[in-house]
N, C-alpha and C. Protein backbone atom coordinates (compact mmCIF):
# COMPACT_ATOMS: atom_id res chain seq x y z
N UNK A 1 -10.13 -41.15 19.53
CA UNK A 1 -10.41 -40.25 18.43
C UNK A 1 -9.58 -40.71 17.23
N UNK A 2 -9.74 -40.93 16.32
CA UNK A 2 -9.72 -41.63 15.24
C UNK A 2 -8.39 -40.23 14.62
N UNK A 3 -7.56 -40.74 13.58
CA UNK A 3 -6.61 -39.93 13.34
C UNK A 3 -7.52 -38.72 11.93
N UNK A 4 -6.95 -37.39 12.09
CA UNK A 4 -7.67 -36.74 11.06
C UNK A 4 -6.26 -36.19 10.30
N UNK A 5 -6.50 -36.34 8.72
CA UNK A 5 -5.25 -35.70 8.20
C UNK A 5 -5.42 -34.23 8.25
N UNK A 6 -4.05 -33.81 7.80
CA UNK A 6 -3.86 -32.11 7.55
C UNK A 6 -4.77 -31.23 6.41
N UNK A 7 -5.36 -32.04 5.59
CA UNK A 7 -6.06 -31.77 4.51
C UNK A 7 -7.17 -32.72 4.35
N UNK A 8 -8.24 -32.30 4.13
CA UNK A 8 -9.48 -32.91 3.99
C UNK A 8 -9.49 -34.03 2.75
N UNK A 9 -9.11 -33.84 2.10
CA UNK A 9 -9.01 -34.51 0.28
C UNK A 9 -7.46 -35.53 0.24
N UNK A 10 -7.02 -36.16 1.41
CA UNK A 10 -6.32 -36.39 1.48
C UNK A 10 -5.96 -37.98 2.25
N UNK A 11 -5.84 -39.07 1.81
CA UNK A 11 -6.01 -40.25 2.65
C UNK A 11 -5.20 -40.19 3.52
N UNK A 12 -5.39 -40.80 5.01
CA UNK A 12 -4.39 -41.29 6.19
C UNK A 12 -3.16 -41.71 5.33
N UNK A 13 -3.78 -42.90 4.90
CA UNK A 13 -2.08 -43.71 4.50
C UNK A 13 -1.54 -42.60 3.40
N UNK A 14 -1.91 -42.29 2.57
CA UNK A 14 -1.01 -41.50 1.94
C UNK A 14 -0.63 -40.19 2.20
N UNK A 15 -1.02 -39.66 3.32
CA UNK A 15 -0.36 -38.60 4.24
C UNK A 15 0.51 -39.22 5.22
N UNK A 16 0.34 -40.47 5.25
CA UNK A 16 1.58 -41.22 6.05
C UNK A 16 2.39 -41.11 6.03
N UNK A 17 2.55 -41.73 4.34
CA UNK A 17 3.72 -42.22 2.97
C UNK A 17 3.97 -40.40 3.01
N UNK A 18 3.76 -39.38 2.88
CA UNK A 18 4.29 -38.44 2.58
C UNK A 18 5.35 -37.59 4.11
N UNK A 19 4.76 -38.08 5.35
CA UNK A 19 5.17 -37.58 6.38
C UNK A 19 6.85 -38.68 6.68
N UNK A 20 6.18 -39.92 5.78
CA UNK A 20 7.66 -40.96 6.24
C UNK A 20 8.77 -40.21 5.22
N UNK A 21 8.29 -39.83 3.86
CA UNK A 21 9.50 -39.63 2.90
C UNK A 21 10.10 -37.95 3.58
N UNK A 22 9.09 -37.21 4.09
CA UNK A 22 10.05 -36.15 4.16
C UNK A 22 11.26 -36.37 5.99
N UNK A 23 10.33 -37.06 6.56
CA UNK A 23 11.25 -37.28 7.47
C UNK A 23 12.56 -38.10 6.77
N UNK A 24 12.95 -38.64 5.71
CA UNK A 24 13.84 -39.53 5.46
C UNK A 24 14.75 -38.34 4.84
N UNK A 25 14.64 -37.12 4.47
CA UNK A 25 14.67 -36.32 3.74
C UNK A 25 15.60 -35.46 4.45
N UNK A 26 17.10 -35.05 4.64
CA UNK A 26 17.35 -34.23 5.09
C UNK A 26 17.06 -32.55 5.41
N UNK A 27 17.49 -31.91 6.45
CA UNK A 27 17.04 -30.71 6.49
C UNK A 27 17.20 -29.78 5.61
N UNK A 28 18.09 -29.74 4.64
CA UNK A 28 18.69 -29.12 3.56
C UNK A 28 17.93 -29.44 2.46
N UNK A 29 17.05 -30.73 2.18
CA UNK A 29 16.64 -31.34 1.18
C UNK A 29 15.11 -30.58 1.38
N UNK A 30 14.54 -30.59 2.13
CA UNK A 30 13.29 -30.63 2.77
C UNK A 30 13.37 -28.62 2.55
N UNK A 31 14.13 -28.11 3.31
CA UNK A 31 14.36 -26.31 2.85
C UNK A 31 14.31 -26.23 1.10
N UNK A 32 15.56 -26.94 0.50
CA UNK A 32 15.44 -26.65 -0.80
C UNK A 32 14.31 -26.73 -1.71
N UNK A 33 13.41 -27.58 -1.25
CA UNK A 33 11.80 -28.40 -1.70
C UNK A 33 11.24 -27.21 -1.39
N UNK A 34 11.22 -26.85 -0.39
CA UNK A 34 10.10 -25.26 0.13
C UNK A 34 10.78 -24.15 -0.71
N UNK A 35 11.87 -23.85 -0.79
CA UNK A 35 12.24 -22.68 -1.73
C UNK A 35 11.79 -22.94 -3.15
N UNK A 36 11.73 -24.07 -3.78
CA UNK A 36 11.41 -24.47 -4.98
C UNK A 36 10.13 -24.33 -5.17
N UNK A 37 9.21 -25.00 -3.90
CA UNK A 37 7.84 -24.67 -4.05
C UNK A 37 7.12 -23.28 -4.03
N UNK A 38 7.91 -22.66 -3.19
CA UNK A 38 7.82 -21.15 -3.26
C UNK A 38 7.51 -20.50 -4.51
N UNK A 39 8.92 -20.59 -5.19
CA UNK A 39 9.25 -20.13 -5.93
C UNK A 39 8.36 -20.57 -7.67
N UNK A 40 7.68 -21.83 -7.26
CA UNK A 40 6.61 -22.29 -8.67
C UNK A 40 5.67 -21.21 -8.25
N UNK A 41 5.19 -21.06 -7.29
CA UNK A 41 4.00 -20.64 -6.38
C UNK A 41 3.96 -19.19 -6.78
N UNK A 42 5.03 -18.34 -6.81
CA UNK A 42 5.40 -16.72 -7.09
C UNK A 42 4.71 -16.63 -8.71
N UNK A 43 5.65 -18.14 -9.39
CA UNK A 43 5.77 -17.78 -11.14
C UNK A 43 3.91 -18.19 -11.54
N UNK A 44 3.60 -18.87 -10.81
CA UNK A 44 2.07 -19.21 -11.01
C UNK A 44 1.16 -17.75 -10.76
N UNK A 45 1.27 -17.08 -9.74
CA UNK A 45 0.72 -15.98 -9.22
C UNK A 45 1.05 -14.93 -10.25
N UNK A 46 2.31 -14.33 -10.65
CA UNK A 46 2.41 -13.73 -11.70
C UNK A 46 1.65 -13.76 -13.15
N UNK A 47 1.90 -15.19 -13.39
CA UNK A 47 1.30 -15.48 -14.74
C UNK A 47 -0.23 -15.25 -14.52
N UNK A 48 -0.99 -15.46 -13.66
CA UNK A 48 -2.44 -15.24 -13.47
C UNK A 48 -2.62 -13.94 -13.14
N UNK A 49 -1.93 -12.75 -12.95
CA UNK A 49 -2.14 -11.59 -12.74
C UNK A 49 -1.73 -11.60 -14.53
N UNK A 50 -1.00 -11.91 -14.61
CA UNK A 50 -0.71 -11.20 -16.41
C UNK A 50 -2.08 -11.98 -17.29
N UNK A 51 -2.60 -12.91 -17.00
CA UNK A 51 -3.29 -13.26 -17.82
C UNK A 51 -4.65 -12.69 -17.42
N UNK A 52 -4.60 -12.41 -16.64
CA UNK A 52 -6.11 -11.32 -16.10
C UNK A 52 -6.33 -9.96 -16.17
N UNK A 53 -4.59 -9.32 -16.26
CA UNK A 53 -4.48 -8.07 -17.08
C UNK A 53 -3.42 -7.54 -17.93
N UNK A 54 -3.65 -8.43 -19.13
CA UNK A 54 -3.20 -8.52 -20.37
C UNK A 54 -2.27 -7.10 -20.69
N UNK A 55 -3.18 -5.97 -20.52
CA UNK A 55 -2.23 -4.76 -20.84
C UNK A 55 -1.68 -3.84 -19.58
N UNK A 56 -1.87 -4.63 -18.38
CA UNK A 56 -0.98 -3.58 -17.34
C UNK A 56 0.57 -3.63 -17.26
N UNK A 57 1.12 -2.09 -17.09
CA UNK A 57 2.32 -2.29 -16.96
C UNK A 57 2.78 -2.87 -15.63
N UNK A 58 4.16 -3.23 -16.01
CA UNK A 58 4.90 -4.45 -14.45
C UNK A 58 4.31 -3.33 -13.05
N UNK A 59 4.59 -1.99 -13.36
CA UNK A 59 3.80 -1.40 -12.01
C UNK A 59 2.88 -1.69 -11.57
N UNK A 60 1.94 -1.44 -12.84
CA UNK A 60 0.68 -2.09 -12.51
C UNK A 60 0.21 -3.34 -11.51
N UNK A 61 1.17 -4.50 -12.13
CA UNK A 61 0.98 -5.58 -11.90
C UNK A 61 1.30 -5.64 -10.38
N UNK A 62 2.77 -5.02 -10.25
CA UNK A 62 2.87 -5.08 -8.73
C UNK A 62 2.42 -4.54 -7.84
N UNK A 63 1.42 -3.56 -7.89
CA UNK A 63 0.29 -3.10 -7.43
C UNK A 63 -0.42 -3.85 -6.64
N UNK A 64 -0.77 -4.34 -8.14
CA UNK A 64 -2.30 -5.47 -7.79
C UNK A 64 -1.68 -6.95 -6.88
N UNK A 65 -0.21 -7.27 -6.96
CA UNK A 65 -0.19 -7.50 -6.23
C UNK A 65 -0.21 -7.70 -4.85
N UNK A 66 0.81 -6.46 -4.41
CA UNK A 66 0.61 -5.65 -3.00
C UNK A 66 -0.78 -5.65 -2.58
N UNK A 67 -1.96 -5.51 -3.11
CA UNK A 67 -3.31 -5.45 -3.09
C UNK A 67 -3.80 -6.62 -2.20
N UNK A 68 -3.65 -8.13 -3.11
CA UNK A 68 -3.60 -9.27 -3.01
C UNK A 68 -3.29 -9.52 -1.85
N UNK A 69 -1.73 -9.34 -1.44
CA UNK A 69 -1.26 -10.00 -0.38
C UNK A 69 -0.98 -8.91 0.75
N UNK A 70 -1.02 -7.72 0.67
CA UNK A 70 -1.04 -6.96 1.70
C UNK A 70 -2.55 -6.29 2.13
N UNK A 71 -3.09 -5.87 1.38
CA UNK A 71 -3.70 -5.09 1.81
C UNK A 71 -4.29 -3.65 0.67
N UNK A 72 -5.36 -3.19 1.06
CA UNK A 72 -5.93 -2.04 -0.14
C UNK A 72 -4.92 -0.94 0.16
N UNK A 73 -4.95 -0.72 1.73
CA UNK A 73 -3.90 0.70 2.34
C UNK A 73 -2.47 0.36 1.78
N UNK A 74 -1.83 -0.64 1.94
CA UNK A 74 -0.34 -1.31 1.47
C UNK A 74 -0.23 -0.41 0.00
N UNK A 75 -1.45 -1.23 -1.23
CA UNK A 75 -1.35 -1.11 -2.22
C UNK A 75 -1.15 0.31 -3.22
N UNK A 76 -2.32 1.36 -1.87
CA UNK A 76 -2.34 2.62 -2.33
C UNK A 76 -1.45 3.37 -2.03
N UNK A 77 -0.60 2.73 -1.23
CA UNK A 77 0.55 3.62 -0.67
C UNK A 77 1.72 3.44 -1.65
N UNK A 78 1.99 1.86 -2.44
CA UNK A 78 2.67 1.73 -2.78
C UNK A 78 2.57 2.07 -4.69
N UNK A 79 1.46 2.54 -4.88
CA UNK A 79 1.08 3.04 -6.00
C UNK A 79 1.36 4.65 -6.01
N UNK A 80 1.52 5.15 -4.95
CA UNK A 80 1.87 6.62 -4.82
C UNK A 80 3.07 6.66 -4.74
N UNK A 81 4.12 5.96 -4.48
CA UNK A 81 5.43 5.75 -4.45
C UNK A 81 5.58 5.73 -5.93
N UNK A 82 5.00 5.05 -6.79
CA UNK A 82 5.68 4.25 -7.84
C UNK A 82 4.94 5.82 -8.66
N UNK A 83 4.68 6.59 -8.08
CA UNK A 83 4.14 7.79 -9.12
C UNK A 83 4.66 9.08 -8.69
N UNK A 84 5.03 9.12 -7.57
CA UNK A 84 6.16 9.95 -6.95
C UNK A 84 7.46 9.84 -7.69
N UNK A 85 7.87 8.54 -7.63
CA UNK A 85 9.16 8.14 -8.18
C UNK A 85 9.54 8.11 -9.84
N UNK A 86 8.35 8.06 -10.70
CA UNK A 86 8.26 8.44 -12.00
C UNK A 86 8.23 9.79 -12.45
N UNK A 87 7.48 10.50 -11.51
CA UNK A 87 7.28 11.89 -11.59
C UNK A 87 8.94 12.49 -11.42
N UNK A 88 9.12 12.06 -10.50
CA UNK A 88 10.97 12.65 -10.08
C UNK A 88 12.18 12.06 -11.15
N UNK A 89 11.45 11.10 -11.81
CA UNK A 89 12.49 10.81 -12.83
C UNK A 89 12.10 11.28 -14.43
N UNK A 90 11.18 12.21 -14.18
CA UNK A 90 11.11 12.94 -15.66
C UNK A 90 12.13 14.21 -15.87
N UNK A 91 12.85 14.15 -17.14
CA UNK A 91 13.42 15.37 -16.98
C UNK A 91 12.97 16.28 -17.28
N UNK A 92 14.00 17.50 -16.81
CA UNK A 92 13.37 18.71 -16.90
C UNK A 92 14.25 19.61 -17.57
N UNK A 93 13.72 20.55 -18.60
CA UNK A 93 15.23 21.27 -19.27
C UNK A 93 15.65 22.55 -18.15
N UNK A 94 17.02 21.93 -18.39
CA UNK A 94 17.88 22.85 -17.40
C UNK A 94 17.65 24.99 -17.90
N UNK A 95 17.22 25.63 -16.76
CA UNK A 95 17.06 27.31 -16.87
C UNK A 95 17.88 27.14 -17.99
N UNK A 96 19.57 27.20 -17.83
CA UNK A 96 20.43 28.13 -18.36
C UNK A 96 20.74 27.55 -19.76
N UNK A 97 19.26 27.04 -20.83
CA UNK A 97 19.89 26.72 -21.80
C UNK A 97 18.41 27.37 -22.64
């Protein structure tokens, strides 16, 4: 059986060349690369939620995230939190004045 890469769009030899450099790559080097990639990966996802809804507030946004990556139930739960928790932080004038 003939070798198949990890990705379709992707040549043998140069999934080779990529499997030789990270093995050369310490374990620390290779973690820090994944936190970094992560972390483009978060700022990319953000910016495409902001550019798809231009006027939602950051609640908003994190909403629609929760949505995204959890789930509709996740999202609605966590939209009732974030309106619970606004509601409890409005003030209120104190009786004795």
């Amino acid at each position: 059986m003939p070798y198949k890469t990890q990705s379709e769009d992707t040549h043998p030899v140069v999934e080779k060349l990529q499997f030789d450099h990270l093995r050369r790559m310490g374990r620390k080097e290779r973690f820090e690369r994944g936190l970094a990639r992560m972390d483009d990966t978060l700022a990319t996802m953000w910016n495409v939620l902001r550019r798809h809804r231009p006027h939602a507030t950051p609640e908003q946004l994190h909403v629609e995230w929760a949505r995204v990556q959890f789930g509709e139930e996740f999202a609605q739960k966590l939209e009732e939190h974030i309106q619970c928790r606004t509601l409890a932080n409005i003030e209120t004038p104190s009786a004795g004045q």
